[in-house]
Protein backbone atom coordinates (compact mmCIF):
# COMPACT_ATOMS: atom_id res chain seq x y z
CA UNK A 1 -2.10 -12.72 -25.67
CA UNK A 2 -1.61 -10.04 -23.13
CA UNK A 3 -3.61 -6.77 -23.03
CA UNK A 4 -1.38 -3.92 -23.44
CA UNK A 5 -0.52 -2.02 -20.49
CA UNK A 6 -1.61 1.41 -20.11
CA UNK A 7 1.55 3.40 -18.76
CA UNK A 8 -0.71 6.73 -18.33
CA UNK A 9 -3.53 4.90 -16.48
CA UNK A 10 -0.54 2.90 -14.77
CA UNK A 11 1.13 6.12 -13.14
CA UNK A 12 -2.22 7.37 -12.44
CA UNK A 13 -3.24 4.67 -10.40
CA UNK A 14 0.13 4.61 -8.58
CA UNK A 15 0.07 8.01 -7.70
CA UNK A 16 -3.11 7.96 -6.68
CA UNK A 17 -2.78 4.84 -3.98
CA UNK A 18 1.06 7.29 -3.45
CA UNK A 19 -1.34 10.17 -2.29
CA UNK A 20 -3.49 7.98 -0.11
CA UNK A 21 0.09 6.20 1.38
CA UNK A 22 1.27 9.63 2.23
CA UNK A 23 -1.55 10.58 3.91
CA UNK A 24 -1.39 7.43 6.10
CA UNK A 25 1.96 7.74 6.57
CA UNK A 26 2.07 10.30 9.39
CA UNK A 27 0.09 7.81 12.03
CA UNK A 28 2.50 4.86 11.41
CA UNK A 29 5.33 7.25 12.16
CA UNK A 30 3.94 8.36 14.97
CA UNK A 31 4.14 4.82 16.68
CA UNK A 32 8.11 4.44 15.30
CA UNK A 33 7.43 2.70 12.14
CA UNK A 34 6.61 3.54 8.63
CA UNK A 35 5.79 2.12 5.28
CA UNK A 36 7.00 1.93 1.69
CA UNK A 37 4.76 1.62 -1.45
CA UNK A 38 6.46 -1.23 -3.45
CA UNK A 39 4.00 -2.00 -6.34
CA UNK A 40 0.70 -1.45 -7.50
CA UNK A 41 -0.03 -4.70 -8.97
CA UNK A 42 -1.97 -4.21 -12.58
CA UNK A 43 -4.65 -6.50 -10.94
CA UNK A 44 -4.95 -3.81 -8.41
CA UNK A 45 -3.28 -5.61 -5.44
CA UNK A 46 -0.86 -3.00 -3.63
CA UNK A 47 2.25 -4.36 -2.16
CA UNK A 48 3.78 -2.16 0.97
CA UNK A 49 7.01 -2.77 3.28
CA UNK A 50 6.74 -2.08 6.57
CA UNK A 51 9.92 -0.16 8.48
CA UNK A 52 11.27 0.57 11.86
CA UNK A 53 8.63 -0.64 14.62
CA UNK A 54 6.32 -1.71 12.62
CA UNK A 55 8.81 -5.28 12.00
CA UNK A 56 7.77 -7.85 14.09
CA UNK A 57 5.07 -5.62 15.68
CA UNK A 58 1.76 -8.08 17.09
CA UNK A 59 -0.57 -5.18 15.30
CA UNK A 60 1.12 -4.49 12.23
CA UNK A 61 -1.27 -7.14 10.16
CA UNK A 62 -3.93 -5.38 11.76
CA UNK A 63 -2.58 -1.95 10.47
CA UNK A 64 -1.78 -3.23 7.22
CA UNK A 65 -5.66 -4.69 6.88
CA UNK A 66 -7.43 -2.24 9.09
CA UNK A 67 -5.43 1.16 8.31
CA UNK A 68 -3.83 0.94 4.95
CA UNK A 69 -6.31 -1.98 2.98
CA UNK A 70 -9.39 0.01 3.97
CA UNK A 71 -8.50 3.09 3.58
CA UNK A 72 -7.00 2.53 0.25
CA UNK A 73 -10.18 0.14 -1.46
CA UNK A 74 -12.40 3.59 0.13
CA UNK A 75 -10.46 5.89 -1.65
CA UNK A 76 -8.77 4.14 -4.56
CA UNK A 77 -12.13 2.19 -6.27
CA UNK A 78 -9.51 -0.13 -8.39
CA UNK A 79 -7.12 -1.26 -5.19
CA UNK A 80 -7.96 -5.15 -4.65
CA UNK A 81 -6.10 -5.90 -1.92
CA UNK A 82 -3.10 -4.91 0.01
CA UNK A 83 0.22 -7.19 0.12
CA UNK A 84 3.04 -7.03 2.84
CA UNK A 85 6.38 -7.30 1.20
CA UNK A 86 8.85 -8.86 3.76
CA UNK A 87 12.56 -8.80 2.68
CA UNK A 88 14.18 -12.44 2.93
């Protein structure tokens, strides 16, 4: 059986890897793209889209891995990973 989700602990967590987003945020803009938080995952993986320049862009898996993943396992102890959602 399932472990019940904690909704407080949830939020928390989501607005915490929010917080960390926003603060990233500002960097990818100022290269013409930007990014979405999606889902935080309750296994901690954090799923992101990517907008504007940052589709198709050669870097953006290195953003996504280099900028976003390690700044958010730094600064958010519970964040696993980091998942780019791509719109089919």
């Amino acid at each position: 059986m399932d472990e019940p989700v904690d909704t407080k602990s949830s939020r928390d967590l989501f607005d915490r890897v929010a917080g960390v987003i926003n603060r990233i945020r500002p960097a990818v803009q100022a290269d013409g793209g930007d990014l979405e938080l999606v889902e935080v995952a309750a296994d901690g993986v954090v799923r992101v889209r990517l907008h504007g320049a940052c589709i198709g862009c050669p870097s953006s898996s290195m953003t996504l891995r280099m900028g976003i993943e390690n700044n958010l396992r730094a600064l958010v102890p519970e964040v696993t990973g980091v998942e780019q959602v791509v719109d089919a």
